[in-house]
Protein backbone atom coordinates (compact mmCIF):
# COMPACT_ATOMS: atom_id res chain seq x y z
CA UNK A 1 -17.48 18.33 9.02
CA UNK A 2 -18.32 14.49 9.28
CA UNK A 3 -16.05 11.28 8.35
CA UNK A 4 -18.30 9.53 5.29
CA UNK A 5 -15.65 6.88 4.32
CA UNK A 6 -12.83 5.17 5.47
CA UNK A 7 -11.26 3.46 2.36
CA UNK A 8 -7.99 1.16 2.67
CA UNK A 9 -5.95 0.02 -0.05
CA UNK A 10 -2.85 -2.61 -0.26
CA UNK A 11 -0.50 -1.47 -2.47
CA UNK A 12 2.00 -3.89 -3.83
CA UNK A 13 5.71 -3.44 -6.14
CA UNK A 14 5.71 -6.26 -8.90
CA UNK A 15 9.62 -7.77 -7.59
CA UNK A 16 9.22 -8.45 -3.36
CA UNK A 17 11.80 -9.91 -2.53
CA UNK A 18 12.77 -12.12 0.60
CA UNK A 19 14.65 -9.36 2.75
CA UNK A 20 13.85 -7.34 5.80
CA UNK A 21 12.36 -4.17 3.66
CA UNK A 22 9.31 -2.43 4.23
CA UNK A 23 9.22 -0.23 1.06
CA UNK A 24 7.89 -3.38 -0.84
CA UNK A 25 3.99 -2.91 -0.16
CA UNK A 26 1.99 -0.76 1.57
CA UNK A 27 -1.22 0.09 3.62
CA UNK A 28 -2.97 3.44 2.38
CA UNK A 29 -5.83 5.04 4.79
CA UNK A 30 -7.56 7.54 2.97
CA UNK A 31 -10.46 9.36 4.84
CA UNK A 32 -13.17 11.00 3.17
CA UNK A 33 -15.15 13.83 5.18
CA UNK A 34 -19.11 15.68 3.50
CA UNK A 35 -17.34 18.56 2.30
CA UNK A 36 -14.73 17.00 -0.03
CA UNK A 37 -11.83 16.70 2.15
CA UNK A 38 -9.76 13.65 2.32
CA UNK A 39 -6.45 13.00 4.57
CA UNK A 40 -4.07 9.76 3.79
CA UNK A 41 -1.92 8.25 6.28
CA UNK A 42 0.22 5.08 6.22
CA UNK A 43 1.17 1.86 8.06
CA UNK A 44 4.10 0.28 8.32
CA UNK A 45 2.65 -3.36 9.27
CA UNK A 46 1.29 -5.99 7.44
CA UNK A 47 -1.24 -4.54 4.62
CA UNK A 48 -3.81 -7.60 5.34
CA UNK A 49 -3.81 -7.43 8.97
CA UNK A 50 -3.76 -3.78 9.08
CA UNK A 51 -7.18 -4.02 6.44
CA UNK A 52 -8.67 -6.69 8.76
CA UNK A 53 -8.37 -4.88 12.18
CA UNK A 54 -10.24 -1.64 10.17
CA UNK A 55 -13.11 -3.85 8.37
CA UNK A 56 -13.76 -5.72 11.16
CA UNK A 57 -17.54 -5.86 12.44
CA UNK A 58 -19.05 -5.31 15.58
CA UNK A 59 -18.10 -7.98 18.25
CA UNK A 60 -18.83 -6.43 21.72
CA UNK A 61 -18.14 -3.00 23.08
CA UNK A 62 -14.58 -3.55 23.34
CA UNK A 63 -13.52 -5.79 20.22
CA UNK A 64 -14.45 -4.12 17.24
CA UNK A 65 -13.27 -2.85 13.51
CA UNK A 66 -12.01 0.51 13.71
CA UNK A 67 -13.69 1.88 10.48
CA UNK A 68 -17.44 1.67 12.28
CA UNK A 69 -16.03 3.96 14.93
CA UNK A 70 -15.13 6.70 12.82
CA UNK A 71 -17.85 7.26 10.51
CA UNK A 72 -19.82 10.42 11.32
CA UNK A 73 -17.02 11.83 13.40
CA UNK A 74 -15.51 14.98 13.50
CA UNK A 75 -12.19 14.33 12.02
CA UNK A 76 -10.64 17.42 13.57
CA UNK A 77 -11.50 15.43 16.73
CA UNK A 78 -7.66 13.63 16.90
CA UNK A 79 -6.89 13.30 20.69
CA UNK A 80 -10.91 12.10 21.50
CA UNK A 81 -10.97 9.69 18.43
CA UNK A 82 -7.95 7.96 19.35
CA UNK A 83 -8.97 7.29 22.74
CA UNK A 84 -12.26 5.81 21.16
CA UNK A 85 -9.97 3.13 19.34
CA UNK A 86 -8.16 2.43 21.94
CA UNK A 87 -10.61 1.59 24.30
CA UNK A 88 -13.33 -0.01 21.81
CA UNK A 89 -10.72 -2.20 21.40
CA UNK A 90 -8.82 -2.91 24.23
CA UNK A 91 -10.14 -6.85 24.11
CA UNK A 92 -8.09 -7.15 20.35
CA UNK A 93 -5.79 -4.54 20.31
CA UNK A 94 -3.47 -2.30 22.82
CA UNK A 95 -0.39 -3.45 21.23
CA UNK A 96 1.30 -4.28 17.86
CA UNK A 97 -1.38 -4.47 14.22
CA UNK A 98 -3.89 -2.43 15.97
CA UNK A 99 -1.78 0.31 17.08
CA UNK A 100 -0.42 0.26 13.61
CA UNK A 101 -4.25 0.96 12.07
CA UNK A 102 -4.80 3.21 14.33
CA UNK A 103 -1.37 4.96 13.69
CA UNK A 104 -2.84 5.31 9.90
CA UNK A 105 -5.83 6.76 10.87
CA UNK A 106 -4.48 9.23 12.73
CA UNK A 107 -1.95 10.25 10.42
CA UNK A 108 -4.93 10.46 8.01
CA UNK A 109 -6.89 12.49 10.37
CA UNK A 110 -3.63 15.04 10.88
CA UNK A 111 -3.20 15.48 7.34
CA UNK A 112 -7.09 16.35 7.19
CA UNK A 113 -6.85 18.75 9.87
CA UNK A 114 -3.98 20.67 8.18
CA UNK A 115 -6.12 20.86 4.88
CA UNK A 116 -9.10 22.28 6.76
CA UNK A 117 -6.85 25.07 8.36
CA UNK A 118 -4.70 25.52 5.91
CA UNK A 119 -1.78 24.76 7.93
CA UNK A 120 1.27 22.34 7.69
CA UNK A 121 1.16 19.48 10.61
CA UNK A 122 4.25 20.32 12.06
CA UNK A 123 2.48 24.05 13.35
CA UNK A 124 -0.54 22.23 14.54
CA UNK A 125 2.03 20.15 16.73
CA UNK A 126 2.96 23.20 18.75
CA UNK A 127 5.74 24.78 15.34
CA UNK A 128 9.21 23.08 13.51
CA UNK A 129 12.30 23.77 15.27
CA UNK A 130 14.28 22.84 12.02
CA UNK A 131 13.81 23.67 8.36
CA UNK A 132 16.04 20.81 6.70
CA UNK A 133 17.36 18.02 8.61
CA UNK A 134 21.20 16.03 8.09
CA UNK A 135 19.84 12.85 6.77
CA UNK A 136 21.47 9.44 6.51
CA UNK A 137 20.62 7.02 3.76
CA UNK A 138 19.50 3.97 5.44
CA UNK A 139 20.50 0.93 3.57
CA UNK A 140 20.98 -2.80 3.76
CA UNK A 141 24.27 -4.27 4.36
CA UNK A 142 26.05 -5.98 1.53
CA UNK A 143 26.68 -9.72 1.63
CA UNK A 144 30.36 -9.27 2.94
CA UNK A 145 32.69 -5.85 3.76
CA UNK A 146 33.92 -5.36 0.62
CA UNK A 147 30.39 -5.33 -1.01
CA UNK A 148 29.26 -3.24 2.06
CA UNK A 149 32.03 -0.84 1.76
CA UNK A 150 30.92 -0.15 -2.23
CA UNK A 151 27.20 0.64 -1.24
CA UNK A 152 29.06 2.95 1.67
CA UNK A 153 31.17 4.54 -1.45
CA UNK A 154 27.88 5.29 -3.62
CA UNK A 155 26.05 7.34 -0.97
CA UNK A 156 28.84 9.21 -0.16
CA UNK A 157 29.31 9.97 -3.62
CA UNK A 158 25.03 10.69 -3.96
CA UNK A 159 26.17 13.38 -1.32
CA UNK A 160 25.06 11.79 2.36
CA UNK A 161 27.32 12.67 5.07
CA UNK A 162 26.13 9.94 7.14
CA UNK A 163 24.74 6.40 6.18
CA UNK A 164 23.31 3.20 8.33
CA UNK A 165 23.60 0.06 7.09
CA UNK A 166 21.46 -2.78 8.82
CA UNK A 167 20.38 -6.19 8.90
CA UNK A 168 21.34 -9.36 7.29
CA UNK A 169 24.47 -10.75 7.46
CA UNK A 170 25.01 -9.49 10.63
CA UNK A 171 24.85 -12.30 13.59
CA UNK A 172 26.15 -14.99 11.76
CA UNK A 173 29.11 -14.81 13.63
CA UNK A 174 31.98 -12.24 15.41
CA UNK A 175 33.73 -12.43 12.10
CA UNK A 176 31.50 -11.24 9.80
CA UNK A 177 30.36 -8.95 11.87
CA UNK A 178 33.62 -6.95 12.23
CA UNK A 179 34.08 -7.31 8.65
CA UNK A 180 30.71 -5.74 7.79
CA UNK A 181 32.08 -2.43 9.78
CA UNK A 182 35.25 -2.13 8.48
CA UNK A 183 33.80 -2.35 5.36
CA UNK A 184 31.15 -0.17 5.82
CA UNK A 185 33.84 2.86 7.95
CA UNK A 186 36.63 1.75 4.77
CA UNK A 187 33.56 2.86 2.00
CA UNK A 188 32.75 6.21 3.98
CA UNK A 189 35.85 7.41 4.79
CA UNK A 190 36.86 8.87 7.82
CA UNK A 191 34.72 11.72 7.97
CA UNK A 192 31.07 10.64 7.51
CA UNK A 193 28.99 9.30 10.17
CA UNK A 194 28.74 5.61 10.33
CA UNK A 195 25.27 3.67 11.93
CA UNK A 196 25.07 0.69 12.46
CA UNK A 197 21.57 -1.50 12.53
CA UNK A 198 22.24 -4.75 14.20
CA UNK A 199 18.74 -5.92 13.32
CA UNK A 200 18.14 -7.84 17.06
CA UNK A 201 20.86 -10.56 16.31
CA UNK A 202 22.73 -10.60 19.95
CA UNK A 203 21.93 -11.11 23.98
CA UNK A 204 23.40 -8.55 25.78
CA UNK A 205 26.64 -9.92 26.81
CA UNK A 206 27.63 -10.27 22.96
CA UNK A 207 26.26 -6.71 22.35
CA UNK A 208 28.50 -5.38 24.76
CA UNK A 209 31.31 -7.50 23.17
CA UNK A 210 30.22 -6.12 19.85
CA UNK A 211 29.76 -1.96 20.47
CA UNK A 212 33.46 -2.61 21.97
CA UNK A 213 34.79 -3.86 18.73
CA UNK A 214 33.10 -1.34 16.80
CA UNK A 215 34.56 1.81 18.67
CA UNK A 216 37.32 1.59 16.79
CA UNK A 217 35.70 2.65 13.77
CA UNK A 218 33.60 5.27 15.03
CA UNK A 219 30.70 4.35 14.79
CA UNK A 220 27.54 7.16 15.43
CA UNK A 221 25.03 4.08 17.30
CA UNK A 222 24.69 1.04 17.49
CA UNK A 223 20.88 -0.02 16.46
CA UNK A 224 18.89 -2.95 17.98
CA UNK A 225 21.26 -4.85 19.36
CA UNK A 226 18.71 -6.60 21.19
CA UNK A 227 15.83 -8.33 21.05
CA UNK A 228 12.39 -5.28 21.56
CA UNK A 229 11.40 -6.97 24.59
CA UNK A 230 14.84 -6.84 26.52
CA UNK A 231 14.04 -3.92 28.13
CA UNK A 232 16.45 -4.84 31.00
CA UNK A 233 18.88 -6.19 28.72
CA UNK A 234 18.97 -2.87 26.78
CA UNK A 235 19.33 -0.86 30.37
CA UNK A 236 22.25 -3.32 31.28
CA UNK A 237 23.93 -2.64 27.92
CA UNK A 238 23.10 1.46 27.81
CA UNK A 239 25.03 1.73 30.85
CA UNK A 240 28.53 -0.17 30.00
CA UNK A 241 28.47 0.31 26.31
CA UNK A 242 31.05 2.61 24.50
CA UNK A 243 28.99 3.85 22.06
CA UNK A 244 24.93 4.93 22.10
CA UNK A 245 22.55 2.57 22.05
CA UNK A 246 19.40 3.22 19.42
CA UNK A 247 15.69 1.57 19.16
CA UNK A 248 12.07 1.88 19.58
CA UNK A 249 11.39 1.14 15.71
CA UNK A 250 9.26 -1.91 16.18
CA UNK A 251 7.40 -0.08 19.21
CA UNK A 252 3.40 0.77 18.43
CA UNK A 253 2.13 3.65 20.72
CA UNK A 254 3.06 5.14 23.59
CA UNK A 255 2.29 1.98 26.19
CA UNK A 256 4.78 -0.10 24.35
CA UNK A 257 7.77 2.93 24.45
CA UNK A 258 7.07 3.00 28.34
CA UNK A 259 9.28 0.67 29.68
CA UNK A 260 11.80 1.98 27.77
CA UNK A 261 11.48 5.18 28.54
CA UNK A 262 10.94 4.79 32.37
CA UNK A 263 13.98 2.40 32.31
CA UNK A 264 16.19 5.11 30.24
CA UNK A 265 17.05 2.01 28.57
CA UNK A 266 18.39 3.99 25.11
CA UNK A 267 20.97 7.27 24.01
CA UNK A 268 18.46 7.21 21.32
CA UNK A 269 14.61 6.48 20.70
CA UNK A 270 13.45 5.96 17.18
CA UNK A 271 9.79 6.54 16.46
CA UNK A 272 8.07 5.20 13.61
CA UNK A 273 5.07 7.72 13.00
CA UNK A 274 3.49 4.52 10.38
CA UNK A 275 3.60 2.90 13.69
CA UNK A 276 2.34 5.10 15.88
CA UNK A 277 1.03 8.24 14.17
CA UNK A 278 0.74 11.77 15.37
CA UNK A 279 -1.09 11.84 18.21
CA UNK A 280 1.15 9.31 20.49
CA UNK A 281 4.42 10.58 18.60
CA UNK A 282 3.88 14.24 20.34
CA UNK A 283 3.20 12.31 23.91
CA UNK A 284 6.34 10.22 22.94
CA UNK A 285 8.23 13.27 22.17
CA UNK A 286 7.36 14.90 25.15
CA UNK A 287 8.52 11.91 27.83
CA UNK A 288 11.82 11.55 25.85
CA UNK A 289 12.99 14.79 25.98
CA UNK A 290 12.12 15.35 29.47
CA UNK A 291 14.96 12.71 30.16
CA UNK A 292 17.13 14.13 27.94
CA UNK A 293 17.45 11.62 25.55
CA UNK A 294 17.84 11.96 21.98
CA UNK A 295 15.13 11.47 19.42
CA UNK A 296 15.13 10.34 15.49
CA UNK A 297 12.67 8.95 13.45
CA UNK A 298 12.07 5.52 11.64
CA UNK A 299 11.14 5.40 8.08
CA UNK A 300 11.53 2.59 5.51
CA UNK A 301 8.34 2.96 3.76
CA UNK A 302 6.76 5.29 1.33
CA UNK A 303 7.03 9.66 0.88
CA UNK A 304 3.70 9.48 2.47
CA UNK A 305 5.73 8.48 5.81
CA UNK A 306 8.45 10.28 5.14
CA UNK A 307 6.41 13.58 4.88
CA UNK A 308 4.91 12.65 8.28
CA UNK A 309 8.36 11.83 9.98
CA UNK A 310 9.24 15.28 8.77
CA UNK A 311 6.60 17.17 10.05
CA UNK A 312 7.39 15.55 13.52
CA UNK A 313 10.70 15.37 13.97
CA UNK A 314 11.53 18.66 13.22
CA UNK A 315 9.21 19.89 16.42
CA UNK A 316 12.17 17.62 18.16
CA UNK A 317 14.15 20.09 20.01
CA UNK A 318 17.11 18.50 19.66
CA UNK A 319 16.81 16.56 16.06
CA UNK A 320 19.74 15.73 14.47
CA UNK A 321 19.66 12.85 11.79
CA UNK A 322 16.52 11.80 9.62
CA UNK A 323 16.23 8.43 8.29
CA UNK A 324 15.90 8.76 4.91
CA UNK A 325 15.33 5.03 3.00
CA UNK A 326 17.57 4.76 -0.41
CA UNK A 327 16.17 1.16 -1.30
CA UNK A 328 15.60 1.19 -5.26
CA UNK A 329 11.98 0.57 -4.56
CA UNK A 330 8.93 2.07 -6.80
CA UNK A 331 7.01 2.52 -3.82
CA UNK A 332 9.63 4.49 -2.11
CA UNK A 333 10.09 7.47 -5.03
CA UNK A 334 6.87 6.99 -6.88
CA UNK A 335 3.54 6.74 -4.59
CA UNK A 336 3.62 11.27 -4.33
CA UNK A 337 3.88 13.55 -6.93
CA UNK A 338 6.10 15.09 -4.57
CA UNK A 339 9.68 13.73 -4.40
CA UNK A 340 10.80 13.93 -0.21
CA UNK A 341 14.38 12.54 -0.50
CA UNK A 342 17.37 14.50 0.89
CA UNK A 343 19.58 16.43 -1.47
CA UNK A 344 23.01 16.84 -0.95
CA UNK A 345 22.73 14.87 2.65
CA UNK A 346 19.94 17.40 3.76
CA UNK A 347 15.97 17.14 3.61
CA UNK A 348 13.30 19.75 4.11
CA UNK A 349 10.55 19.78 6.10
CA UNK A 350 7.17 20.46 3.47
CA UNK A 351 5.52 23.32 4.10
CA UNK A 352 2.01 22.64 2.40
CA UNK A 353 -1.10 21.97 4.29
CA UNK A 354 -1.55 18.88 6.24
CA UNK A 355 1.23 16.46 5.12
CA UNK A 356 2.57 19.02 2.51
CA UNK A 357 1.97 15.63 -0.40
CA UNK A 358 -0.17 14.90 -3.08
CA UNK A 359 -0.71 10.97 -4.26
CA UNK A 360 0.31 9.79 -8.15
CA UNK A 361 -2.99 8.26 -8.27
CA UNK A 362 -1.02 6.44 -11.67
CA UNK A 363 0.71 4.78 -9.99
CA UNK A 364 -2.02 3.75 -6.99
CA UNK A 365 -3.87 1.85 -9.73
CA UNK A 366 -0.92 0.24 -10.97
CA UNK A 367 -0.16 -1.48 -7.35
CA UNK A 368 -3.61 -1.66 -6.20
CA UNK A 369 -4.02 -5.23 -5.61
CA UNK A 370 -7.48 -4.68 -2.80
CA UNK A 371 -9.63 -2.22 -1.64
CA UNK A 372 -12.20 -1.94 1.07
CA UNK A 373 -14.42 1.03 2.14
């Protein structure tokens, strides 16, 4: 079995909107192989600069496009493929939109692999320790508590035992910031889990201040407090703070969750598999649980992400919360014919082969906006 095509689309919802929301457009890797076969993966990055680090030409031995280096492969060849992108492009990539391409690939290349076996991914990463999941709907604050505390009210009421709400307002000062929790804790109720998404709004001093005023209400962790590069900051802060300390979702492969894994700078360590696919995921799995931290995915993108978070984080031994994204976006409950959202607070892990999802090619043409192959 040979690669024959490496195709990328952009994918784009008619009403973005200025907000930090991923589930808005899209990168789609689809992989083509001489027998018929084709695996899709996903990237949460920008679609452009994702499409220009895989149509890129030939440069030198180290600096080139990614899609050149994968036709005529084996696809089943995961590990030895990405070590080939990684190094024929250590001189442009290494960290950040090139991870993120790769990340696609891969994914692409796992759900190819499962369709040529027969097999779901999650068994071809060594077998799922969990059948459903507890997820929390991940959501965006409201513009003040009160508006906060209704979004809180309608997930609890959709059936989620647990919801995070992140991101803007919060930062703008201590204020708002305590009124965005007790709105979000006074929507829930007092027995739901409450997460909280800072969105990298504080130094560390004011963090600490922060996860002290938010113990009162309970809260499960306290997400990206920090700024990704802080990696001291974050160790500082995991060490005094009341309440754990979550992040990793901006981190692309396994060199960039280093530090903060050697530093056991987090309670919790949130891996983005549209970030860093499959193959770096299981390495990153492997360090964090032999420090006994906690592991939980990140997801705010499409079911074709979700699918692979599942797959993945139910091989976690000790998994415990799946992020499942509730934004009213197209792109969120329409790009599979599959719907992957939790139902009554709990999601299951597919069991079909590969990724265990099937594209609405429909709606593909109706958000194609470019294609290159």
């Amino acid at each position: 079995m040979k690669i024959t095509e490496v195709v990328c689309q952009i994918l784009r919802i008619k009403n973005v909107q200025a907000k930090t929301a991923s589930s808005q457009d899209s990168v789609l890797i689809r992989i083509r192989t001489d027998n018929g076969l084709e695996g899709i993966g996903e990237a949460d990055s920008s679609p452009e600069m994702v499409k220009a680090v895989i149509d890129a030409p030939f440069s030198h031995n180290i600096a080139t496009g990614l899609r050149p280096l994968l036709v005529g492969e084996n696809p089943l060849d995961t590990e030895r493929l990405w070590e080939k992108m990684y190094r024929r492009t250590m001189y442009c990539g290494r960290r950040s939109t090139t991870i993120t391409a790769m990340a696609a690939i891969d994914m692409a290349l796992w759900d190819l692999k499962g369709k040529h076996f027969g097999e779901p991914i999650h068994r071809l990463l060594g077998g799922k320790r969990h059948d459903k999941i507890l997820a929390y709907a991940s959501i965006l604050f409201g513009k003040n508590g009160d508006e906060t505390a209704a979004i809180g009210r309608r997930w609890r009421e959709a059936g989620y035992q647990a919801v995070k709400f992140g991101w803007e307002p919060m930062g703008q000062s201590e204020a708002v910031d305590r009124d965005l929790v007790a709105g979000a804790r006074k929507g829930l109720g007092d027995d739901a889990t409450l997460l909280i998404d800072a969105g990298c709004v504080w130094d560390a001093r004011t963090a600490l201040q922060r996860a002290k005023a938010f113990e009162e209400h309970r809260i499960g962790w306290l997400e990206e407090p920090l700024h990704p590069d802080d990696y001291e900051g974050y160790r500082w802060l995991r060490d005094r703070s009341p309440v754990p300390i979550a992040s990793g979702e901006e981190e692309c492969g396994r060199q960039a969750f280093r530090p903060l894994i050697d530093g056991r700078c987090l309670d919790v360590y949130q891996v983005d598999l549209s970030r860093n696919g499959f193959t770096d995921a299981n390495y990153i799995r492997q360090r964090v649980e032999e420090i006994g931290a906690r592991l939980c995915n990140h997801c705010y993108t499409s079911p074709v992400t979700v699918a692979a978070s599942l797959h993945w984080l139910s091989t976690c031994r000790d998994a415990f919360l799946f992020e499942d994204c509730v934004e009213d976006s197209p792109l969120r409950h329409e790009l599979t014919v599959n719907k992957v959202q939790a139902v009554d607070g709990w999601i299951t892990v597919p069991d079909g082969p590969g990724l265990g999802v099937t594209l609405n090619e429909d709606f593909v043409k109706s958000t194609l906006i470019e294609q290159s192959a």
